[in-house]
Protein backbone atom coordinates (compact mmCIF):
# COMPACT_ATOMS: atom_id res chain seq x y z
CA UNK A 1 105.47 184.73 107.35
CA UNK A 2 103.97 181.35 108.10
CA UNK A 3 100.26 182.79 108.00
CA UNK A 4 101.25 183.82 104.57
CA UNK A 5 103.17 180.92 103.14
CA UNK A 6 99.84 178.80 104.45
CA UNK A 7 97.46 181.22 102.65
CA UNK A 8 99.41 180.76 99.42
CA UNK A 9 99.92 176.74 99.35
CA UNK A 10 96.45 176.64 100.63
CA UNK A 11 95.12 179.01 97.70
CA UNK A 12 97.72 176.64 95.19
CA UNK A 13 97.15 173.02 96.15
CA UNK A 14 94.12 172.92 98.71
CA UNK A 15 91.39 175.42 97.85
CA UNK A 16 92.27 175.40 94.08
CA UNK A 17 89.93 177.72 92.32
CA UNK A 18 89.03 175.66 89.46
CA UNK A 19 89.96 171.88 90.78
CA UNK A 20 87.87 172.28 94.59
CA UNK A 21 85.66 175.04 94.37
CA UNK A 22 85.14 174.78 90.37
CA UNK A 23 85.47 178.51 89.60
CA UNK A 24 86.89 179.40 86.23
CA UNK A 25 85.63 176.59 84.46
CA UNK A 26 84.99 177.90 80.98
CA UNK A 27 88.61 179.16 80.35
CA UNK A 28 89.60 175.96 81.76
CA UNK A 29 87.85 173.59 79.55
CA UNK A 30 88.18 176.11 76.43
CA UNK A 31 91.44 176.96 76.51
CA UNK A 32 93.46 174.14 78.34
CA UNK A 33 93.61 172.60 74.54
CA UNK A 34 97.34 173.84 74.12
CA UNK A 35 100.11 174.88 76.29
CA UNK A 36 100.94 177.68 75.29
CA UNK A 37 97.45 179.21 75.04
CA UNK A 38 96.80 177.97 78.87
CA UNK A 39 99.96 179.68 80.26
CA UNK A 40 99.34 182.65 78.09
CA UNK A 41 95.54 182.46 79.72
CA UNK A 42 96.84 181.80 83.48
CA UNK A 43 99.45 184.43 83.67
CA UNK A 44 96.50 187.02 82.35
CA UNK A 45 94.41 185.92 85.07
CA UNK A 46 97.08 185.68 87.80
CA UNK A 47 98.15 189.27 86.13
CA UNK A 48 93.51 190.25 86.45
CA UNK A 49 93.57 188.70 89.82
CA UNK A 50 96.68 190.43 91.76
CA UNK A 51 95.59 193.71 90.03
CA UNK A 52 91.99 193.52 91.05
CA UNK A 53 92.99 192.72 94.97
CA UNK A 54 95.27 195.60 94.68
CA UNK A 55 92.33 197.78 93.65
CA UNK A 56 89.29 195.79 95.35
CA UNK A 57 90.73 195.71 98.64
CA UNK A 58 91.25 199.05 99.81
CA UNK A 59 88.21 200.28 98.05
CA UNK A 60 86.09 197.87 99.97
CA UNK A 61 88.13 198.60 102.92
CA UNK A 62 88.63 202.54 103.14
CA UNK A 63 85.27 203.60 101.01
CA UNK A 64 82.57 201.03 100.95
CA UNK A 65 82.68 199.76 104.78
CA UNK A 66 83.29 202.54 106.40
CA UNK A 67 80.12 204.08 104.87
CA UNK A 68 77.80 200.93 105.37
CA UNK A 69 78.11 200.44 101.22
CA UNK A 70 79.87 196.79 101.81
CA UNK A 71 76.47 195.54 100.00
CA UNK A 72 77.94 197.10 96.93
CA UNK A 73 81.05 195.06 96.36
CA UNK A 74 80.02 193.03 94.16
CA UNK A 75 79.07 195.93 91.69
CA UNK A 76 81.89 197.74 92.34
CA UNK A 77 84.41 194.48 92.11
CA UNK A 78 83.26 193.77 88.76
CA UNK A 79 83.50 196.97 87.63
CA UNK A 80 86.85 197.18 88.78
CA UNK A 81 87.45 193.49 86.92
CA UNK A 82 85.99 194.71 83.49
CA UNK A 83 88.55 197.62 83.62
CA UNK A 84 91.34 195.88 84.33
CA UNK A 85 90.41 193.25 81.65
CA UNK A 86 90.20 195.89 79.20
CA UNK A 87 93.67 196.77 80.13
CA UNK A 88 94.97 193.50 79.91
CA UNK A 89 93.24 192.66 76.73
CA UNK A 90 94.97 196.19 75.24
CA UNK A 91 98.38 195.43 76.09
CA UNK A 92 98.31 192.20 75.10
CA UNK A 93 96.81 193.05 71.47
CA UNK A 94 99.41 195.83 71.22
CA UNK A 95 102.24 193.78 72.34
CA UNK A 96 101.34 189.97 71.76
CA UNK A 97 99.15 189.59 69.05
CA UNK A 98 99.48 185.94 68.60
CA UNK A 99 98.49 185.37 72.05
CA UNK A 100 95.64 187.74 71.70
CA UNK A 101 94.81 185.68 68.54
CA UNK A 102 95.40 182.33 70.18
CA UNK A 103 93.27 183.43 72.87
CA UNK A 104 90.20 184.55 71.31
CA UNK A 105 86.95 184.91 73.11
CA UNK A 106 87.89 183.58 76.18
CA UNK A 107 90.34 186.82 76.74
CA UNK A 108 87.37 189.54 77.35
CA UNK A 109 86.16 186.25 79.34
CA UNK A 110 88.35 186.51 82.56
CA UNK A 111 85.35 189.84 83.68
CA UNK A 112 83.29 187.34 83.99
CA UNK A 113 85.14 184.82 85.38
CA UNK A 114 84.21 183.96 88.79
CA UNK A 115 87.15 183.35 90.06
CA UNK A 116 88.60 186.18 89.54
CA UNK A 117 85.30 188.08 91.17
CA UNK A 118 85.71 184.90 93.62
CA UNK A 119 88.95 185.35 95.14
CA UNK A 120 88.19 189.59 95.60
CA UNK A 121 84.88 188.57 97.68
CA UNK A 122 86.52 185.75 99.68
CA UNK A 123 89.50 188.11 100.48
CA UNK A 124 86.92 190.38 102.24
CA UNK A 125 84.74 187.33 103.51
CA UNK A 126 88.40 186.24 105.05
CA UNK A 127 89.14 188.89 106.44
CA UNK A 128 92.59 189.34 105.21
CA UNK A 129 94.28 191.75 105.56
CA UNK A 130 96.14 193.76 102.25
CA UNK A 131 99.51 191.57 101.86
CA UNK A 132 97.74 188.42 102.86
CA UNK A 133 95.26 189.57 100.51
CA UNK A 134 97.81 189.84 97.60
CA UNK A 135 99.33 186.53 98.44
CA UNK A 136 95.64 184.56 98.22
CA UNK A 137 95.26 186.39 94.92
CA UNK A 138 99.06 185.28 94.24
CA UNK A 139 98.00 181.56 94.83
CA UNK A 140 94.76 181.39 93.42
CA UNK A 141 96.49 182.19 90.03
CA UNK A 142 98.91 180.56 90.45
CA UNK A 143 96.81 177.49 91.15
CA UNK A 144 94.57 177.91 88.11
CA UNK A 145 98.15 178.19 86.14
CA UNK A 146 98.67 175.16 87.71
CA UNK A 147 95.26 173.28 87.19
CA UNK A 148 95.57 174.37 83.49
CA UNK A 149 98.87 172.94 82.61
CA UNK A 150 98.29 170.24 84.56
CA UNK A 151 95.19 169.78 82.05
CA UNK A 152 96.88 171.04 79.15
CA UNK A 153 99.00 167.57 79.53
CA UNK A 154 96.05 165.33 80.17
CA UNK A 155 94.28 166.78 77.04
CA UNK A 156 97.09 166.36 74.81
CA UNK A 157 97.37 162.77 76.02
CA UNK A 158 93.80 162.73 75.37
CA UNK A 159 93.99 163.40 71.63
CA UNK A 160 96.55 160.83 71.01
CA UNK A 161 94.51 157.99 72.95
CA UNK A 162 92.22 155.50 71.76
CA UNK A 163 89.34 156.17 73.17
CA UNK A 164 85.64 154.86 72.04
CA UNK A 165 83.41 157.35 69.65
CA UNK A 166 80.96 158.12 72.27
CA UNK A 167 83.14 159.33 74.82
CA UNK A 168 85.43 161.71 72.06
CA UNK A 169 85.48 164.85 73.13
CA UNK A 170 83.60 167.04 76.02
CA UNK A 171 82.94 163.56 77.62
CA UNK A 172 86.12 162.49 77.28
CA UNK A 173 87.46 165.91 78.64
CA UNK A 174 84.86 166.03 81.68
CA UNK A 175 86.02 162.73 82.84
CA UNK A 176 89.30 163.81 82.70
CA UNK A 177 89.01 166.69 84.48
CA UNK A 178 87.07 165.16 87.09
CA UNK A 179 90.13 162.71 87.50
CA UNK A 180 92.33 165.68 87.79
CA UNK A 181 89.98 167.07 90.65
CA UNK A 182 90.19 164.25 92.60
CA UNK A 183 93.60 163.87 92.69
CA UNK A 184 93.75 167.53 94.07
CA UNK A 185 91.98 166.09 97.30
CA UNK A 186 94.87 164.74 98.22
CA UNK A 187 96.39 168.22 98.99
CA UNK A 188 93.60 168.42 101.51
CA UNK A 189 95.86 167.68 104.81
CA UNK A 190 99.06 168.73 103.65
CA UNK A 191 98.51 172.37 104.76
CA UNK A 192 97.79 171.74 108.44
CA UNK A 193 100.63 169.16 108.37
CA UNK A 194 103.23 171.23 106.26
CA UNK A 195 104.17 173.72 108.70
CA UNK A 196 103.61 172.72 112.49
């Protein structure tokens, strides 16, 4: 339980997809522009992500090891990613058009995001096993719900503030988020020191 509950923290506060290993950048910066829009965003990916370790995992680990094909994951991961995007994106036309609409491009997106292809390959790289698997998947959306709330906020502060012509907008926004990043380093020593 506490190799788990260390994976997870770790994959929320430490490792953080988009704020340390700057994955999942474009949904970040495109979408972070309203609340709503970002937690309708994260929960798709943290829905993509859990689904695709579900499916990635014992794939890689039953079919594509075993048989000396492990230098096909990466084809077969995104494959996997694409279908379950399509999946996600069908649903969520069907059932939450609004969202779909709010969402836009950056919906069809999330198979390309890397993150999502990121946290599938490091599970392997990791060597986890298939519940500690699930759990880094758990945390890794769960930390880009996190990073784009979190940025949500700053952004909306953003559009209120007074802020000089030539830094309106993407500068304004990069600067921001680099703030935001750095303030995740923080996190760096809690994990080692949270549960000794």
């Amino acid at each position: 339980m506490k190799e788990i509950l260390i994976i997870l923290v770790s994959a929320i506060l430490v490792d953080n997809f988009v704020l340390s290993k700057f994955m999942g950048i474009c949904p970040f910066l495109g979408v972070s522009k309203k609340l709503d829009s970002a937690v309708g965003m994260s929960a798709a990916v943290i829905f993509v992500m859990v689904l695709a370790t579900a499916a990635t995992w014992p794939i890689y680990t039953y079919l594509l090891a075993p048989n000396d094909l492990g230098y096909l994951n990466t084809v077969a991961f995104i494959l996997i990613i694409a279908a379950l995007v399509q999946l996600v994106e069908i649903i969520m036309k069907r059932y939450l058009p609004a969202l779909h609409k709010a969402l836009g491009v950056y919906l069809p997106l999330i198979t390309t995001n890397c993150a999502v292809l990121g946290v599938t390959l490091l599970n392997i790289d990791n060597t986890y096993n298939f519940v500690q698997s699930i759990f880094h998947a758990l945390g890794a959306g769960i930390g880009f719900m996190l990073a784009m709330v979190l940025f949500a906020g700053v952004r909306s502060r953003l559009e209120g503030a007074d802020i000089p012509e030539s830094f309106k907008g993407m500068p304004s926004t990069l600067i921001a988020a680099s703030i935001v990043s750095i303030s995740f380093m923080g996190f760096s020593g809690i994990v080692e020191n949270l549960f000794r």
